[in-house]
C-alpha atoms as a PDB file:
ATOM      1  CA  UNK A   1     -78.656 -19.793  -6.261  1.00  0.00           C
ATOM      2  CA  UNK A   2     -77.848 -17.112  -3.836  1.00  0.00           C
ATOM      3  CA  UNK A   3     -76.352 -13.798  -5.271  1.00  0.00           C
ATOM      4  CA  UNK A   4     -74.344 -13.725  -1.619  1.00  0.00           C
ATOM      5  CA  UNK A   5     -73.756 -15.716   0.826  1.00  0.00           C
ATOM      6  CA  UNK A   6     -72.536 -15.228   4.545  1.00  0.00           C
ATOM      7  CA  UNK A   7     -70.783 -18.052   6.629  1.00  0.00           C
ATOM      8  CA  UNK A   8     -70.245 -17.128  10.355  1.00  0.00           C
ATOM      9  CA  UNK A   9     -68.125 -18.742  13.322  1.00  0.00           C
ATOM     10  CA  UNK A  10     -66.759 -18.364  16.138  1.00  0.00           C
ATOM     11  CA  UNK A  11     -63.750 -16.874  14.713  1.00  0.00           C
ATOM     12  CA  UNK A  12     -66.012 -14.199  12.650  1.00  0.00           C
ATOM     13  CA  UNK A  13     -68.110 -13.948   9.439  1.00  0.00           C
ATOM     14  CA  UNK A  14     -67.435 -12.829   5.957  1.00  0.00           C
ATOM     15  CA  UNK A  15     -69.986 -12.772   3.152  1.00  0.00           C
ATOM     16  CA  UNK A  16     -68.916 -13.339  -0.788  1.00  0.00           C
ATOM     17  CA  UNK A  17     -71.015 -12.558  -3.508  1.00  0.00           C
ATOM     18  CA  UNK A  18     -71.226 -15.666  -6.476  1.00  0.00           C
ATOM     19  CA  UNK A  19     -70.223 -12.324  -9.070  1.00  0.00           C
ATOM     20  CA  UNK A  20     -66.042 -12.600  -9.560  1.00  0.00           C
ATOM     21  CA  UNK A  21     -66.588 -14.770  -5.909  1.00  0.00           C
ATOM     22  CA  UNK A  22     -66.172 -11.940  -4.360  1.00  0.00           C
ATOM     23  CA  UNK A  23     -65.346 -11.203  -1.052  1.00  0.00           C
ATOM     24  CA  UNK A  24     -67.508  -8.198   0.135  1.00  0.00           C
ATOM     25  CA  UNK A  25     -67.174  -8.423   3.931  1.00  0.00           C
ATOM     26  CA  UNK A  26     -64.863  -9.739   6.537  1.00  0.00           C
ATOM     27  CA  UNK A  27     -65.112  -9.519  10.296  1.00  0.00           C
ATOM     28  CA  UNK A  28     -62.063 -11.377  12.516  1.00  0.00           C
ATOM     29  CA  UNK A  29     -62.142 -10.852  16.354  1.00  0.00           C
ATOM     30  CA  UNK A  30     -64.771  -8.158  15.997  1.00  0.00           C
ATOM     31  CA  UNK A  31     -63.409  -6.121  13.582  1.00  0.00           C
ATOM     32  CA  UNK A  32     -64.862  -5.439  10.412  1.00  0.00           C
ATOM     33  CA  UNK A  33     -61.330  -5.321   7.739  1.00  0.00           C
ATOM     34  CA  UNK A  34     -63.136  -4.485   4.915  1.00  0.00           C
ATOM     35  CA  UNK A  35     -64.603  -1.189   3.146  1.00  0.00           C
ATOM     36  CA  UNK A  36     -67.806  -1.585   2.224  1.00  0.00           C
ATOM     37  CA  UNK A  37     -68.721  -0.446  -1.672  1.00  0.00           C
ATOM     38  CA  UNK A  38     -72.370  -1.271  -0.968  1.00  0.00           C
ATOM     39  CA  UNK A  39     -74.340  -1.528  -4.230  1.00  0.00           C
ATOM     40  CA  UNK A  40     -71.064  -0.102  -5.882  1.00  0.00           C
ATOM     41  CA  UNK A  41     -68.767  -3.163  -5.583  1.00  0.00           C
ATOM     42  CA  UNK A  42     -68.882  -4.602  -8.544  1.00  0.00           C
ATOM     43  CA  UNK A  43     -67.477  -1.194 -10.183  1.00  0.00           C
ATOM     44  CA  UNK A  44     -64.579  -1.269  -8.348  1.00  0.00           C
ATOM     45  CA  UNK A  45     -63.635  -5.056  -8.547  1.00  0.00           C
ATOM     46  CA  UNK A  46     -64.174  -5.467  -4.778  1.00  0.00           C
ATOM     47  CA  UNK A  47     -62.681  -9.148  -3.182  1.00  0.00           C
ATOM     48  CA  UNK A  48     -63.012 -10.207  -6.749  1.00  0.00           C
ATOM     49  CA  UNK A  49     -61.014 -13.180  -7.899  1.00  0.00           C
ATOM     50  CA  UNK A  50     -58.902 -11.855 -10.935  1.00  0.00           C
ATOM     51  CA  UNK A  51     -58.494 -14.661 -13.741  1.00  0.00           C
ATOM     52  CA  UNK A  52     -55.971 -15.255 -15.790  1.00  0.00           C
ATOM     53  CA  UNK A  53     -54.319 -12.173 -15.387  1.00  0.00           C
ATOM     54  CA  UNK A  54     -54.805  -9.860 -11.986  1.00  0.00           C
ATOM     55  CA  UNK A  55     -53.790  -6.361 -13.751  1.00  0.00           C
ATOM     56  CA  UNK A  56     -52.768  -4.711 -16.862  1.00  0.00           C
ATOM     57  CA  UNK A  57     -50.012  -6.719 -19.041  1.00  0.00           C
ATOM     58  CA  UNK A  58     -46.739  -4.629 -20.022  1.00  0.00           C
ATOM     59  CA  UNK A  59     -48.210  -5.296 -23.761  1.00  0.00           C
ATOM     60  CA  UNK A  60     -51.515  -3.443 -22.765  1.00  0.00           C
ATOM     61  CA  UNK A  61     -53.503  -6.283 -24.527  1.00  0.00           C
ATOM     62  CA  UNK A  62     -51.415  -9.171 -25.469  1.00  0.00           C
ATOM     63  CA  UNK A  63     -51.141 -12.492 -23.930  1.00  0.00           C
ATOM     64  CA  UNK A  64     -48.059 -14.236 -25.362  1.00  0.00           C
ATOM     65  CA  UNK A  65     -47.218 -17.495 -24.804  1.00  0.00           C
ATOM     66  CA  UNK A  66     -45.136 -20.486 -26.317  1.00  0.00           C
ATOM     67  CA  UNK A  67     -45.190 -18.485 -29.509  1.00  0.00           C
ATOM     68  CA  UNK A  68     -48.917 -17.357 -29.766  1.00  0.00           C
ATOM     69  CA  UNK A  69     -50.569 -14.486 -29.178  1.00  0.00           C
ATOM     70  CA  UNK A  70     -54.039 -13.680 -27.546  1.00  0.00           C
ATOM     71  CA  UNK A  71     -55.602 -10.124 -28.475  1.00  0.00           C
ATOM     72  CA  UNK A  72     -57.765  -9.276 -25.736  1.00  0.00           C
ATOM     73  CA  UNK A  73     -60.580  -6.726 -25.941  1.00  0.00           C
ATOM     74  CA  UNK A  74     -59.911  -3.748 -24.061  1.00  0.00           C
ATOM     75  CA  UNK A  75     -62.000  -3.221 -21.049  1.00  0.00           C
ATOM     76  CA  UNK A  76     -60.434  -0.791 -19.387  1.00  0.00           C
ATOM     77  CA  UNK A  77     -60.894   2.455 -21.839  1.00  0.00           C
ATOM     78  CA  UNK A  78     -58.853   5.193 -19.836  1.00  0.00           C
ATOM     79  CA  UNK A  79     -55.961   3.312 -20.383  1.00  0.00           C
ATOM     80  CA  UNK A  80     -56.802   1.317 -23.171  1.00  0.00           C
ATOM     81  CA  UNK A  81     -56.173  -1.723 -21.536  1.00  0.00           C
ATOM     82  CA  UNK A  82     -56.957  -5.336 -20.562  1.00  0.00           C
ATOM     83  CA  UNK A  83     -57.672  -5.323 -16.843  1.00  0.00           C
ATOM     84  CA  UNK A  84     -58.208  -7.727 -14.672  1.00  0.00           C
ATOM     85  CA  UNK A  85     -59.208 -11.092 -16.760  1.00  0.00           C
ATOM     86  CA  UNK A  86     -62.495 -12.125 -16.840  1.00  0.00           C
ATOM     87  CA  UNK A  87     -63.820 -13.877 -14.287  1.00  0.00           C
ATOM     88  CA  UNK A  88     -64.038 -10.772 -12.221  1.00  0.00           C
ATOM     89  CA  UNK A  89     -67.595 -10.601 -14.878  1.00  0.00           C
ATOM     90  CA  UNK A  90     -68.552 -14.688 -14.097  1.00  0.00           C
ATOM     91  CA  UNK A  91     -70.980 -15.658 -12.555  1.00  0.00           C
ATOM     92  CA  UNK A  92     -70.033 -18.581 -10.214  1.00  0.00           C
ATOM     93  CA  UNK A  93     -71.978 -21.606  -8.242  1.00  0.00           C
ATOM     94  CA  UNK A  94     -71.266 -20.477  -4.422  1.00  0.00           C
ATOM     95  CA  UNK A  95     -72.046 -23.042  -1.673  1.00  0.00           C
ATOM     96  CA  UNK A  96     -71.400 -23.474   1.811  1.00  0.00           C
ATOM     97  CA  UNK A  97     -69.664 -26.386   3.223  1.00  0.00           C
ATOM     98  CA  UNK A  98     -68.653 -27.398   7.176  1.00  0.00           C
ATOM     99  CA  UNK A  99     -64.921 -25.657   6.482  1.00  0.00           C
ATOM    100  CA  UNK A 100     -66.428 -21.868   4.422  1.00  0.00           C
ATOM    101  CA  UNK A 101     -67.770 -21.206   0.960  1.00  0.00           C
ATOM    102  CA  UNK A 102     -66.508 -22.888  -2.028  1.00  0.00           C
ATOM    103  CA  UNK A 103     -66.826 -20.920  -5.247  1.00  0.00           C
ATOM    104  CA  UNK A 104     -66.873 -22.935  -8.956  1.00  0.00           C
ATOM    105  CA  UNK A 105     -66.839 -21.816 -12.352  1.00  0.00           C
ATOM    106  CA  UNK A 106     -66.050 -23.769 -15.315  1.00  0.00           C
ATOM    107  CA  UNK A 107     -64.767 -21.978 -18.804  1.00  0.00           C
ATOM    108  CA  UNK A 108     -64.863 -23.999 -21.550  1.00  0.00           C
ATOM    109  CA  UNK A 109     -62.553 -22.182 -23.524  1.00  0.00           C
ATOM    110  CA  UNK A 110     -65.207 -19.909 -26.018  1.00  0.00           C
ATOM    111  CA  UNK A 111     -63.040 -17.245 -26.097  1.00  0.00           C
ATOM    112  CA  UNK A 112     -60.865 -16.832 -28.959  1.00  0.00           C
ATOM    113  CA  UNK A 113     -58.761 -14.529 -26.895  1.00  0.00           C
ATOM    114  CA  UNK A 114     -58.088 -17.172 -24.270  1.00  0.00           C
ATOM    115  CA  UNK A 115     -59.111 -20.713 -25.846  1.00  0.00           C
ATOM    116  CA  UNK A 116     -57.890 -22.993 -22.611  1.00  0.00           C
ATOM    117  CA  UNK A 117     -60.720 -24.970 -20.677  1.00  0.00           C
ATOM    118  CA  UNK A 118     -60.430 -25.314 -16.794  1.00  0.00           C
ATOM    119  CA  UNK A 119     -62.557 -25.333 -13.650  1.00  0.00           C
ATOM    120  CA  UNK A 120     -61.493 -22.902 -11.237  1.00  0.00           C
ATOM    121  CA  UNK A 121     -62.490 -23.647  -7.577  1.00  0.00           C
ATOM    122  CA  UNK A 122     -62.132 -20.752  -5.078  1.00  0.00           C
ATOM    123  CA  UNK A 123     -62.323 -21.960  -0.820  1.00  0.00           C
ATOM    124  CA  UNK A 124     -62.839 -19.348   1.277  1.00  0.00           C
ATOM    125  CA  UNK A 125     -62.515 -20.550   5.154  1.00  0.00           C
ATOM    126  CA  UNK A 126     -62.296 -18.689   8.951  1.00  0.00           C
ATOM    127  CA  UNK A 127     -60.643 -20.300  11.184  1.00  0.00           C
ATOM    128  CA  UNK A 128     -58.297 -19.416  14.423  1.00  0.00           C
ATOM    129  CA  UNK A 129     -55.518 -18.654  12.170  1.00  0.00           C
ATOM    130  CA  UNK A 130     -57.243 -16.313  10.441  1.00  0.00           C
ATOM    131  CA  UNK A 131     -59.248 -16.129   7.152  1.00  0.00           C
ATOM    132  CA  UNK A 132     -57.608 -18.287   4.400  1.00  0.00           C
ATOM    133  CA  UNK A 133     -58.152 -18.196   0.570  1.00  0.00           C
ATOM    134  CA  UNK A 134     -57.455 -20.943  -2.083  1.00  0.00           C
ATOM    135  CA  UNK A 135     -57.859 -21.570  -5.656  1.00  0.00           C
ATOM    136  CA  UNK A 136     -57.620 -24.533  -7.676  1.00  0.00           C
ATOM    137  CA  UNK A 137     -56.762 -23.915 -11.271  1.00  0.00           C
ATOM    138  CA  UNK A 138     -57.331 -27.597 -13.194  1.00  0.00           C
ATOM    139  CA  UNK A 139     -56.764 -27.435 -17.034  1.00  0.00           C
ATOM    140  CA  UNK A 140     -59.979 -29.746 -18.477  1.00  0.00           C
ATOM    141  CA  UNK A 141     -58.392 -29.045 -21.968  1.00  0.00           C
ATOM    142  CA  UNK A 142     -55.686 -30.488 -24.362  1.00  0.00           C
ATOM    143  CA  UNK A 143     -52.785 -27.814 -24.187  1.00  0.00           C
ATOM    144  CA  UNK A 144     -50.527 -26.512 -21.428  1.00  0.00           C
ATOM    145  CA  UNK A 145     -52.616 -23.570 -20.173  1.00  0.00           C
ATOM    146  CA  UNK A 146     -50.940 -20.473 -19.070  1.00  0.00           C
ATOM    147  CA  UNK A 147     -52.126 -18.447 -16.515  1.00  0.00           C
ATOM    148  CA  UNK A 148     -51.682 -15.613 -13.041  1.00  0.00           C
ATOM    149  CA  UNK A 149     -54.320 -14.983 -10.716  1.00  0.00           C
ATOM    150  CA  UNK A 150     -54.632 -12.235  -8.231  1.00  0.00           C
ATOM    151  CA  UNK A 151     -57.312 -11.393  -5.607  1.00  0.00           C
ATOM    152  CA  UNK A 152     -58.843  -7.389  -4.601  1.00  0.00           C
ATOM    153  CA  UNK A 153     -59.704  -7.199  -1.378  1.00  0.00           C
ATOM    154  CA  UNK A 154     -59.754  -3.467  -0.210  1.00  0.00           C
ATOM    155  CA  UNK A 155     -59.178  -2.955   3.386  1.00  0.00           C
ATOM    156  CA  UNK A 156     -60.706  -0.194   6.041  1.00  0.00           C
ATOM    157  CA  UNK A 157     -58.347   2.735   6.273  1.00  0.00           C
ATOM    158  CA  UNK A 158     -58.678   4.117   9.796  1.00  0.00           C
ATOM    159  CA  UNK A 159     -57.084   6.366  12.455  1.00  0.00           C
ATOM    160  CA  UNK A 160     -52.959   6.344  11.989  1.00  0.00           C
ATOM    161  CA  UNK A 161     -52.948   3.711   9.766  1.00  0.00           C
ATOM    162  CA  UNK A 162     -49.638   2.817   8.330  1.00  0.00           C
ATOM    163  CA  UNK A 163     -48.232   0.274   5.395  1.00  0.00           C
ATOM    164  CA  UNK A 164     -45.411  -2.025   6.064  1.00  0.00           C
ATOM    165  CA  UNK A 165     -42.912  -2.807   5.760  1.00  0.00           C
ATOM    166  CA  UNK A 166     -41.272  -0.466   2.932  1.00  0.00           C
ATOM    167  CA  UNK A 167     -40.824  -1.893  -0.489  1.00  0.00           C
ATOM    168  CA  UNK A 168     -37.735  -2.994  -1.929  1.00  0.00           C
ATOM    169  CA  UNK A 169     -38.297  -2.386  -5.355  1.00  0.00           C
ATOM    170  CA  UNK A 170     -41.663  -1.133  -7.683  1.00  0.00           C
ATOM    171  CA  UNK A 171     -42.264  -1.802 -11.653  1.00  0.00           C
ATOM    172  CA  UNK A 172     -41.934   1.845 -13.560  1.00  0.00           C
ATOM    173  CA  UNK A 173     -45.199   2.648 -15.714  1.00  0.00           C
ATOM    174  CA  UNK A 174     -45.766   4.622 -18.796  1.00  0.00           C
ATOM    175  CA  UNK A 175     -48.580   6.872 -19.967  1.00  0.00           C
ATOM    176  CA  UNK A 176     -50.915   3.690 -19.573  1.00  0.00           C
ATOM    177  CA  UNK A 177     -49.715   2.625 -16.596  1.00  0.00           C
ATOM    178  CA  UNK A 178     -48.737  -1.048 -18.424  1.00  0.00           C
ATOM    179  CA  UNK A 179     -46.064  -2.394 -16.027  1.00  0.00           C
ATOM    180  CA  UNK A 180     -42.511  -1.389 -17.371  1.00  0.00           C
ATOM    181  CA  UNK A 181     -39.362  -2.368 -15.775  1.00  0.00           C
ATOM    182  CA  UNK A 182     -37.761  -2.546 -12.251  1.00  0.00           C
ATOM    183  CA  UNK A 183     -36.421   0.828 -10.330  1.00  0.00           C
ATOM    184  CA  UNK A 184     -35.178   1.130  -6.497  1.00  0.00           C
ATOM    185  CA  UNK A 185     -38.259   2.143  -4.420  1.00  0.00           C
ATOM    186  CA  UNK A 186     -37.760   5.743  -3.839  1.00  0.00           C
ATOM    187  CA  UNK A 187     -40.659   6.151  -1.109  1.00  0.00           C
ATOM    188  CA  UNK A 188     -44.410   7.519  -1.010  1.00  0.00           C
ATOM    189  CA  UNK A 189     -47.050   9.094   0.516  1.00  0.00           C
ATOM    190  CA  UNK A 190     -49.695   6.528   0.836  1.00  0.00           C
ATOM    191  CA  UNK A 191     -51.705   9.297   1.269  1.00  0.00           C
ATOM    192  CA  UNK A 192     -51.622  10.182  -2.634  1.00  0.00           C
ATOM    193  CA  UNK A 193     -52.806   7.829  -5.083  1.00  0.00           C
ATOM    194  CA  UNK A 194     -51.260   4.884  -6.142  1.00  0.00           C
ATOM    195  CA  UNK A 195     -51.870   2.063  -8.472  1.00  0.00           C
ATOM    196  CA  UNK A 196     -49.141   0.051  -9.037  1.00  0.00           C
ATOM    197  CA  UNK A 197     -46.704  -3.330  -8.305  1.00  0.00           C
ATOM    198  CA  UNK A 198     -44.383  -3.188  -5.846  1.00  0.00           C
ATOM    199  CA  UNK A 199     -42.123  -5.655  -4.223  1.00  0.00           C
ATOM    200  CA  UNK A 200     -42.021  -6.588  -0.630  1.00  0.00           C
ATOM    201  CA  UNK A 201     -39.212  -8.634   1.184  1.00  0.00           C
ATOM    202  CA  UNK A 202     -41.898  -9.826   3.909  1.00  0.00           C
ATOM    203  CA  UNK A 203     -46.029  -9.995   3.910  1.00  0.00           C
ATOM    204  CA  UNK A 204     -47.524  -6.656   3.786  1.00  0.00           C
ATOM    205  CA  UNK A 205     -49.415  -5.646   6.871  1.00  0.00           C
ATOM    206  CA  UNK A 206     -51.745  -2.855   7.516  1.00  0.00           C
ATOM    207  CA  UNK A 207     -51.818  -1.328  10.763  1.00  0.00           C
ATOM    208  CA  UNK A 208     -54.156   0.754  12.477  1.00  0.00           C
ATOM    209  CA  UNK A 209     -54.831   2.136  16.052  1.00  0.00           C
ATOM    210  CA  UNK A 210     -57.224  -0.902  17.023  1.00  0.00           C
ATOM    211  CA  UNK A 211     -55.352  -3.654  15.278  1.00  0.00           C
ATOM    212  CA  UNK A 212     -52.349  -4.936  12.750  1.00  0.00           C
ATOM    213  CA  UNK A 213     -53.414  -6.860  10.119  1.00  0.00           C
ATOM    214  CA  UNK A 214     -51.293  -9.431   7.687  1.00  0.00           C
ATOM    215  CA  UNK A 215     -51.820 -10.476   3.852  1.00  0.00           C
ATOM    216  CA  UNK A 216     -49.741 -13.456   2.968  1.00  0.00           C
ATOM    217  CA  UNK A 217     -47.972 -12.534  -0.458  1.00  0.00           C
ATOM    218  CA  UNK A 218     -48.249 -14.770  -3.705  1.00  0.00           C
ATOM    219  CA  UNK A 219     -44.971 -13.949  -5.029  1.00  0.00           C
ATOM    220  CA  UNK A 220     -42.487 -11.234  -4.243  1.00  0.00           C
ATOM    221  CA  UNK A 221     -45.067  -8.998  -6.100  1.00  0.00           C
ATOM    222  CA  UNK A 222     -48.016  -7.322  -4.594  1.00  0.00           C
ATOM    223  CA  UNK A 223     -50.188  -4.579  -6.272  1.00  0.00           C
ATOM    224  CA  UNK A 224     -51.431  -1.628  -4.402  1.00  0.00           C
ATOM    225  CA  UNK A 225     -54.000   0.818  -5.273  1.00  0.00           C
ATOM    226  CA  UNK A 226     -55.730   3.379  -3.573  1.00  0.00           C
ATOM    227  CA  UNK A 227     -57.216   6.768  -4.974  1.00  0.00           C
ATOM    228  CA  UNK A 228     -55.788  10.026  -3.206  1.00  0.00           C
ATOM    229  CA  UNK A 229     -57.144   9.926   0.650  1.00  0.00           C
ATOM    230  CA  UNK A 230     -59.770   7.360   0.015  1.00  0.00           C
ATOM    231  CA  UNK A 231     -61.038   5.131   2.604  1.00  0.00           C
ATOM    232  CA  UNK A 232     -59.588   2.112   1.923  1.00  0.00           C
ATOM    233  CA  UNK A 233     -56.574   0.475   0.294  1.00  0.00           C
ATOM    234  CA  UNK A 234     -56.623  -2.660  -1.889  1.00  0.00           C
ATOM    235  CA  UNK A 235     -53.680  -5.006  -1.219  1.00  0.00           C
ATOM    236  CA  UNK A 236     -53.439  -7.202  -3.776  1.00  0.00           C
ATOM    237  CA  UNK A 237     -52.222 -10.690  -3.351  1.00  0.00           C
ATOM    238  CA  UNK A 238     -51.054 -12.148  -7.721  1.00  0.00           C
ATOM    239  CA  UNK A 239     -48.907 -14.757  -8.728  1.00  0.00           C
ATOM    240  CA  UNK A 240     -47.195 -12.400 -11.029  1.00  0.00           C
ATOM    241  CA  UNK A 241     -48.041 -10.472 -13.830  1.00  0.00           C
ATOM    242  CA  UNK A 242     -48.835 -10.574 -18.034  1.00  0.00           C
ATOM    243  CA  UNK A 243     -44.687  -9.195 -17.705  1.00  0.00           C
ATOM    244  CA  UNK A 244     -41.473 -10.663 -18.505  1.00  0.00           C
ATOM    245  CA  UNK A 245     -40.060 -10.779 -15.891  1.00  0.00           C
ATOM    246  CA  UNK A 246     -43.287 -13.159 -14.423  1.00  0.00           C
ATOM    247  CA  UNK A 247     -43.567 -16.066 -17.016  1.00  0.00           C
ATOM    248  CA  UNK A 248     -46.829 -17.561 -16.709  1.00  0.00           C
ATOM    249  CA  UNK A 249     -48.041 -20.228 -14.647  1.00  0.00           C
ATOM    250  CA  UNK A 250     -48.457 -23.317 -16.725  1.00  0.00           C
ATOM    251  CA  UNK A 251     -50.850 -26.639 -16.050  1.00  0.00           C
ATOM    252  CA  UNK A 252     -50.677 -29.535 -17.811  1.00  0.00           C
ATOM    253  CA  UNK A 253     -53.755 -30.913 -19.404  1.00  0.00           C
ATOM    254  CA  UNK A 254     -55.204 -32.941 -16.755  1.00  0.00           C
ATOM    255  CA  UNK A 255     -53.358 -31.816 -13.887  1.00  0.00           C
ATOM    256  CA  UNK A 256     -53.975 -28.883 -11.439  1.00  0.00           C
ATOM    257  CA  UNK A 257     -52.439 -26.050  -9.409  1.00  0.00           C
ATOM    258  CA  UNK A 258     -52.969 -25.014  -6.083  1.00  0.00           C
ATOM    259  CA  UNK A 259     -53.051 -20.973  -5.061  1.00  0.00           C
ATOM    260  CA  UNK A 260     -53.269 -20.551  -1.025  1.00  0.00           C
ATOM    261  CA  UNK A 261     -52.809 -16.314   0.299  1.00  0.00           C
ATOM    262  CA  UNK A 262     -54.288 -15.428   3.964  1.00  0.00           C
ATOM    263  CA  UNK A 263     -55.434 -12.293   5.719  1.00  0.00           C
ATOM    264  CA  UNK A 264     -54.868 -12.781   9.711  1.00  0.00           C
ATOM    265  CA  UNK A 265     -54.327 -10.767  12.449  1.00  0.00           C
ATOM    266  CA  UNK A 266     -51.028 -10.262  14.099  1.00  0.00           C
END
C-alpha cells in the first residue's frame, strides 16, 4: 500500500497520506490552499482526521459517558493532555476510486481507554463544487458508542489575508488550555497566536489577495490555531468537543453516522 496517494481532475488535485488520512495537499482552480509541512507533517497533525475527540477535553484526560469513565494516556506533555484521539497515529488502507480517495480503518476496540469497535471510512472527492470530505462512523460493537471527530487542515497564509466573519462567542481556557466555559468574543489579532474554539454564526472563510476561500462548519464550533505570524492557519472543522456543553455523538450498535464538511472557493 501506498504511504500517499494523489488523485487529480479537472477541477484540481490533492494528495492524502494513509497516516491519520491525511490531507497534505490541495490545489482548486490553480491554487495551491494548503501549507506544506514537508517531511514535518505528521508533527503537526497536518489534514489529519482527529478520532474520537478533535482537541483537548475540559477534563484534560477523561472521557465520560453514560456513567463511565475512560482515562486516556496523555500525549500531549506541555499541557498534560489528551489531544487529538488516536487515529491521527493509524495507519489506514487508502484507495482510489472514480469519485476521490476513500480512507478505512477498523478499531476493534483494544484499548481499555476507549473499548468501542467501529470502521471509520473517510471520502475525500474534487469536484466543481469544490473539495468535499466525509466520514462514516459505523459502531461494529455491542454498546452505544460515543464519539466527536474533527479534521486539521492548515491553510496558506498569504498577502492581506483576513478571517471572517468575526466570532460570536469563544470557550475561556485555563493554564492547560482544557476548554472552560463560554465568554462574548472580545476580538484578536490573528496575527498573535491562537489555539482555541470559537463560535461562528456563518462558515469561516479565509481570504487572500488572489482568492476567498470557504470551510463548511460541523457545528457552531470551529477550532483555530495558528502560532504567532506563522504561515498558515488551521481551521478546524469538529462536531463538538470532550465538553459539556457538546454531549457526544452516539451510534447504535449496528447502525452508522454520516460526517460531510467542504472547503470551496467563493
Amino acid at each position: 500500500m501506498a504511504d500517499t496517494l494523489r488523485m487529480e481532475n479537472e477541477y484540481g488535485a490533492f494528495t492524502v497520506r494513509s497516516k491519520g488520512a491525511s490531507l497534505l495537499a490541495l490545489k482548486i482552480k490553480g491554487h495551491e490552499l494548503l501549507h506544506d509541512f514537508k517531511h514535518n507533517a505528521g508533527d503537526w497533525a497536518a489534514g489529519a482526521v482527529l478520532f474520537p475527540f478533535p482537541v483537548r477535553m475540559a477534563s484534560g484526560t477523561i472521557m465520560e459517558h453514560n456513567g463511565q469513565e475512560f482515562h486516556w494516556p496523555i500525549n500531549d506533555e506541555k499541557h498534560h493532555a489528551a489531544l487529538h484521539g488516536f487515529t491521527v497515529n493509524q495507519t489506514f488502507d487508502v484507495q482510489l476510486n472514480s469519485n476521490g480517495v476513500c480512507c478505512r480503518y477498523k478499531y476493534d476496540g483494544h484499548y481499555e481507554f476507549y473499548p468501542f469497535p467501529c470502521d471509520l471510512e473517510i471520502h475525500y472527492a474534487l469536484g466543481a463544487e469544490g473539495f468535499s470530505f466525509k466520514a462514516i462512523v459505523r459502531n461494529t460493537g455491542t454498546q452505544v458508542l460515543p464519539f466527536h471527530i474533527g479534521w486539521h487542515p492548515y491553510f496558506k497564509v498569504q498577502r492581506n489575508w483576513g478571517l471572517t466573519p468575526e466570532p460570536t462567542v469563544r470557550l475561556i481556557k485555563n493554564e492547560f488550555s482544557y476548554p472552560g466555559e463560554e465568554i462574548p468574543y472580545a476580538g484578536h489579532e490573528w496575527a498573535e497566536e491562537v489555539d482555541g474554539a470559537f463560535f461562528y454564526s456563518d462558515n469561516p472563510r479565509i481570504r487572500n489577495d488572489e482568492y476567498t476561500l470557504e470551510i463548511k462548519k460541523l457545528a457552531p464550533i470551529v477550532q483555530i490555531f495558528r502560532p504567532a505570524n506563522a504561515p498558515f492557519i488551521a481551521v478546524e472543522p469538529v462536531t463538538g468537543l470532550g465538553h459539556p456543553d457538546f454531549p457526544w455523538i452516539e451510534v447504535p450498535p449496528g447502525q452508522y453516522r454520516e460526517i460531510r464538511t467542504a472547503i470551496t472557493l467563493v
